[in-house]
Every structure is written in C-alpha cells, then in structure tokens.
N, C-alpha and C. Protein backbone atom coordinates (compact mmCIF):
# COMPACT_ATOMS: atom_id res chain seq x y z
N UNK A 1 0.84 -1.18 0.00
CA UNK A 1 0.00 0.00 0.00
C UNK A 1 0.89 1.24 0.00
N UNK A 2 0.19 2.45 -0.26
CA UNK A 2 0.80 3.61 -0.22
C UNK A 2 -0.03 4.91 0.07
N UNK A 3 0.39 5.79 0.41
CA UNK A 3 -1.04 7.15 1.06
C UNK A 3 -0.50 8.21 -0.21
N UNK A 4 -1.90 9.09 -0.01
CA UNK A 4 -1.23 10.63 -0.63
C UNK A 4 -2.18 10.99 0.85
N UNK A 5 -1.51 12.44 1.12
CA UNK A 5 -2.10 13.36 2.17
C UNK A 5 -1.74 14.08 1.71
N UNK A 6 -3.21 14.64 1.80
CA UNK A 6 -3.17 16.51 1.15
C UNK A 6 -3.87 17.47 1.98
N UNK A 7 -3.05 18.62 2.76
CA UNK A 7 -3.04 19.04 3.60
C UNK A 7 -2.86 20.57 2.76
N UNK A 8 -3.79 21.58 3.94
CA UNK A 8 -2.91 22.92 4.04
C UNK A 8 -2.55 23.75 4.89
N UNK A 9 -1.44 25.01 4.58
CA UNK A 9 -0.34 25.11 5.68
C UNK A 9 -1.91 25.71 6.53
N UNK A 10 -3.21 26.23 6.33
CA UNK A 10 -3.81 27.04 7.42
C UNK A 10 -5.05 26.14 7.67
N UNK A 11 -4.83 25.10 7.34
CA UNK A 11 -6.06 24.22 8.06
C UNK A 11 -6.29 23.59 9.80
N UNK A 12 -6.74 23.71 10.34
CA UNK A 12 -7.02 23.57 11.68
C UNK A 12 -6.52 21.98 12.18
N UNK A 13 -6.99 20.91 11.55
CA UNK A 13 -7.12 19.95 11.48
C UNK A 13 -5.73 19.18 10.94
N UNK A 14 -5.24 20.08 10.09
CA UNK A 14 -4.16 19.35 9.19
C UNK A 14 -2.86 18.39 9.66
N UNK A 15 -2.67 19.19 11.02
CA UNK A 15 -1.25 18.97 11.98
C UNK A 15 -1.72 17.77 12.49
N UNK A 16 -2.53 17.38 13.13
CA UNK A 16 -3.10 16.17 13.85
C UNK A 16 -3.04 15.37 13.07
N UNK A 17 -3.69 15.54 11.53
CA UNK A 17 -3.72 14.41 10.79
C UNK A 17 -2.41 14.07 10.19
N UNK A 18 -1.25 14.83 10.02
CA UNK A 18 0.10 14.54 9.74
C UNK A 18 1.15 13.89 10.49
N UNK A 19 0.82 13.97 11.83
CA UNK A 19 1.06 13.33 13.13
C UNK A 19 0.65 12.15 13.20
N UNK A 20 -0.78 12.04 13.00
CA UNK A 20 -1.39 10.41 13.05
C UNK A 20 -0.39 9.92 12.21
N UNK A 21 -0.72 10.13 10.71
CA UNK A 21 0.00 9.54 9.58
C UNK A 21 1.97 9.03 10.18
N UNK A 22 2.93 10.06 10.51
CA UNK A 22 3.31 9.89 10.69
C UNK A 22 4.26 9.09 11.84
N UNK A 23 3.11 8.60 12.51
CA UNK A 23 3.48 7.88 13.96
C UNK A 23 2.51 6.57 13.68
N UNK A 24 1.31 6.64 13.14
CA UNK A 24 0.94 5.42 12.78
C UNK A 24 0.97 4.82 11.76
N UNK A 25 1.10 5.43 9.86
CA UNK A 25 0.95 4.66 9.28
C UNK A 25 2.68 3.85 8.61
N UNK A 26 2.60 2.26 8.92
CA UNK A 26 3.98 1.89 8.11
C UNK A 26 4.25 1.47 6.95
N UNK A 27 3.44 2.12 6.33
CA UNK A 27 3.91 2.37 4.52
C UNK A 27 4.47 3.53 3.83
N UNK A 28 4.86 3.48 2.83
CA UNK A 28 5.24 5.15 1.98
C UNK A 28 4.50 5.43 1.57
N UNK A 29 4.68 6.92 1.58
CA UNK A 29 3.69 7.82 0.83
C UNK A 29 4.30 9.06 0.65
N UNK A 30 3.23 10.01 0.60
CA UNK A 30 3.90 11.36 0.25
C UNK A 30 2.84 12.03 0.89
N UNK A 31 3.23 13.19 1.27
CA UNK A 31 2.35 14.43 1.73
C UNK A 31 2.58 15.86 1.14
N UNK A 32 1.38 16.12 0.62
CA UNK A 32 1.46 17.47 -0.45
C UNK A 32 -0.02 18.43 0.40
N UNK A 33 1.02 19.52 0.13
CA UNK A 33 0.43 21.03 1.36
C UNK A 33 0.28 21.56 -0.04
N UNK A 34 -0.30 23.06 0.30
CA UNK A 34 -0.87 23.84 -0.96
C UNK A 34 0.65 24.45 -1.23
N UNK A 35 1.66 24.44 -0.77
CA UNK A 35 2.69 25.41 -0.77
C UNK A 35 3.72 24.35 -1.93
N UNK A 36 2.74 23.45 -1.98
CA UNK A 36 3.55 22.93 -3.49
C UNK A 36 2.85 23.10 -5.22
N UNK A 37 4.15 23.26 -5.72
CA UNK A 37 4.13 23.91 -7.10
C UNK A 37 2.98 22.91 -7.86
N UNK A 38 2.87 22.28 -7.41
CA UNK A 38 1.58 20.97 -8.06
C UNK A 38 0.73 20.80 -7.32
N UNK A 39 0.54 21.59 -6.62
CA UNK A 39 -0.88 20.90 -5.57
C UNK A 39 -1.81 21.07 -6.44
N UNK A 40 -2.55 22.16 -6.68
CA UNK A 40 -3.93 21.92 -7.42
C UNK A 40 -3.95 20.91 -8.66
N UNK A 41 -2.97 20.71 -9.33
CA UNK A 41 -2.75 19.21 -10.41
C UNK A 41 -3.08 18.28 -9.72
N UNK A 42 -2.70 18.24 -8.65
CA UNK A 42 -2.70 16.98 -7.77
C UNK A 42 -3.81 16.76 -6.94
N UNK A 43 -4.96 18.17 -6.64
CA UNK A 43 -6.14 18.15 -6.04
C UNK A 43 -6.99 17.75 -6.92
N UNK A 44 -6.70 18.30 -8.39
CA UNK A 44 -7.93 17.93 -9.28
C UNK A 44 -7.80 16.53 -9.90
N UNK A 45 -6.53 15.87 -10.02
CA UNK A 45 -6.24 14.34 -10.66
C UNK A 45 -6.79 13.54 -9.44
N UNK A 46 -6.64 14.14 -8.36
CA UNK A 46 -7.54 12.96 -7.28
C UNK A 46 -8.93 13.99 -6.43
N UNK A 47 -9.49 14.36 -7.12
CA UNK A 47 -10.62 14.65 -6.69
C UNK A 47 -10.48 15.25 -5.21
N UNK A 48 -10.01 15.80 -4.67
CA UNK A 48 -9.79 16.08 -3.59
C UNK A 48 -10.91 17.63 -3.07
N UNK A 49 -11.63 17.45 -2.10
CA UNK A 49 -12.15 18.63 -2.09
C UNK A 49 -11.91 19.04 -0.50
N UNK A 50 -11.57 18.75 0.11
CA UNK A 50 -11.08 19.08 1.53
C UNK A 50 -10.10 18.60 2.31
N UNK A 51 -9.79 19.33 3.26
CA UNK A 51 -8.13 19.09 3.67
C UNK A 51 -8.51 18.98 5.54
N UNK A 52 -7.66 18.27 6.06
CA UNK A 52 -6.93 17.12 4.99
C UNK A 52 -7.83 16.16 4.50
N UNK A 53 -7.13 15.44 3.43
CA UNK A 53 -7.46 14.31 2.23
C UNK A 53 -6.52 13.07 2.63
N UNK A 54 -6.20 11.92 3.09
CA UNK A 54 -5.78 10.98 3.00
C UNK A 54 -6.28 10.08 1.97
N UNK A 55 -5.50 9.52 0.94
CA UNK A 55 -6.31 8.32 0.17
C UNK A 55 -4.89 7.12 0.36
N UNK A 56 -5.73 6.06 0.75
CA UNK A 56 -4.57 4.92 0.40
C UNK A 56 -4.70 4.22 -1.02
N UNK A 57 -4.04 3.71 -1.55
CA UNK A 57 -3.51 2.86 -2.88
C UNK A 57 -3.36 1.76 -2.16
N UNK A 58 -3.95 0.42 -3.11
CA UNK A 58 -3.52 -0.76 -3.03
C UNK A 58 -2.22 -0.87 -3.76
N UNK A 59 -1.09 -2.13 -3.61
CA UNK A 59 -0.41 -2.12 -4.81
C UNK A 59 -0.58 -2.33 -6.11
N UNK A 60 -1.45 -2.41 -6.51
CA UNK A 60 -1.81 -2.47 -7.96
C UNK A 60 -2.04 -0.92 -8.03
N UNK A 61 -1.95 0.23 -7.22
CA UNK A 61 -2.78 1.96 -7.47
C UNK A 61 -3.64 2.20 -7.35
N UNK A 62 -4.62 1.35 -7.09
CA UNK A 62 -6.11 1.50 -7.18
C UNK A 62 -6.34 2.03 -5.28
N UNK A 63 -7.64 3.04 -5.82
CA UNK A 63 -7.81 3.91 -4.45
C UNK A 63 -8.46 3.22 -3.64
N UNK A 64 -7.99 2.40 -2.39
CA UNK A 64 -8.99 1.53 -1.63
C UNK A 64 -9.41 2.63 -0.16
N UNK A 65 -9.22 3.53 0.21
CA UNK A 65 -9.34 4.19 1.25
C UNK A 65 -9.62 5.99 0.49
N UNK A 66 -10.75 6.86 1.50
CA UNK A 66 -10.38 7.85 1.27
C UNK A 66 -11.24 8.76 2.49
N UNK A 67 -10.34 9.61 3.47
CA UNK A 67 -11.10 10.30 4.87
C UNK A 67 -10.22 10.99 5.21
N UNK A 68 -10.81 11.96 6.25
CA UNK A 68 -10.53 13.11 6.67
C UNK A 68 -10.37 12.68 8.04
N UNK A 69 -10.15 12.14 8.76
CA UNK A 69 -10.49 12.28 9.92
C UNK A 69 -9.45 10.61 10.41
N UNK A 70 -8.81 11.29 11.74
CA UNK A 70 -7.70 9.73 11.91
C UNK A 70 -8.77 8.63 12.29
N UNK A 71 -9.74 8.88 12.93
CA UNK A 71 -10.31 7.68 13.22
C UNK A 71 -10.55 6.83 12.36
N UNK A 72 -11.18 7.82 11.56
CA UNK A 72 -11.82 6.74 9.95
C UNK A 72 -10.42 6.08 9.40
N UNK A 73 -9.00 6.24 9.75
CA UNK A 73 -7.90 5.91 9.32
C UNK A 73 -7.78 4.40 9.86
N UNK A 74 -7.69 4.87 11.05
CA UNK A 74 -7.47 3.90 12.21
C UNK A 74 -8.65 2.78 11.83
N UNK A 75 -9.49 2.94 11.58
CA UNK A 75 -10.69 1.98 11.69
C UNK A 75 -10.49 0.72 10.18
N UNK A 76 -10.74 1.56 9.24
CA UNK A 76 -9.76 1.44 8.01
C UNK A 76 -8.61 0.19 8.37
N UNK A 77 -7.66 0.99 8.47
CA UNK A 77 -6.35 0.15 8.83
C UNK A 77 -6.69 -1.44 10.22
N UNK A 78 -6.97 -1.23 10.69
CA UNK A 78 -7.82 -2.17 12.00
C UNK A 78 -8.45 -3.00 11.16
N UNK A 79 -9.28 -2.86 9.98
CA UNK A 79 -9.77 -3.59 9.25
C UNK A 79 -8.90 -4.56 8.22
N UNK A 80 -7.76 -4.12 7.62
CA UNK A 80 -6.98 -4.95 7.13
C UNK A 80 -5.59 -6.13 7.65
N UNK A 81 -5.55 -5.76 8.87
CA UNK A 81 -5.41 -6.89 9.43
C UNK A 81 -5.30 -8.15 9.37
C-alpha cells in the first residue's frame, strides 16, 4: 500500500492528521500542502475537495481508502489486518 495526504499550511485539522500519519501509518507515501508547485494538479487528478485528504492505494494503485479524519484511518487500517 501507499497514502497521498493533502493538507494545508492554514487548516485547523491538518497537523493532527500529519502526526497520526506519521506515527501510525507503516507504509510510503507522500504528503502534499498547498505550498507545493503541483498541488492543485494533484487536487484535481484525485478529486480532492477538503483538507486534509488521506487516500490509500492498493499495490496495484487503485484507491482503496479515502477520509478526513484519523479515526476513519485507524478503523480502516484495523480492518486490514
């Protein structure tokens, strides 16, 4: 598996969810803030309409996860097991 998180630098919520990610999830990924030169390419190729955005990828790419919120992460992840 693999994440995108899409975050921005003035969202309320954003820090918590970068924290979760980074203390709980053990796969790669990437995390893209608005303060990158591609974010909106990258908001509109994955549909993204609010921040933060976590989506996980199976290994084949395909989007098996997509939430805002760590619980729904956690619950998610708890499930694949």
């Amino acid at each position: 598996m693999k994440y995108l998180l899409f975050t921005t630098t003035t969202c309320p919520k954003c820090p918590a969810m970068k924290e979760f990610v980074a203390n709980e999830i053990s796969f790669n990924g990437e995390q893209i803030d608005n303060s990158a030169a591609d974010f909106m390419d990258k908001v509109r190729e994955h549909n993204v309409d609010a921040a933060p955005t976590l989506i996980i990828f199976d290994d084949a790419g395909q989007e098996i996860f997509r939430g805002n919120e760590a619980q729904e992460v956690k619950d998610f992840l708890a499930g694949q097991s």
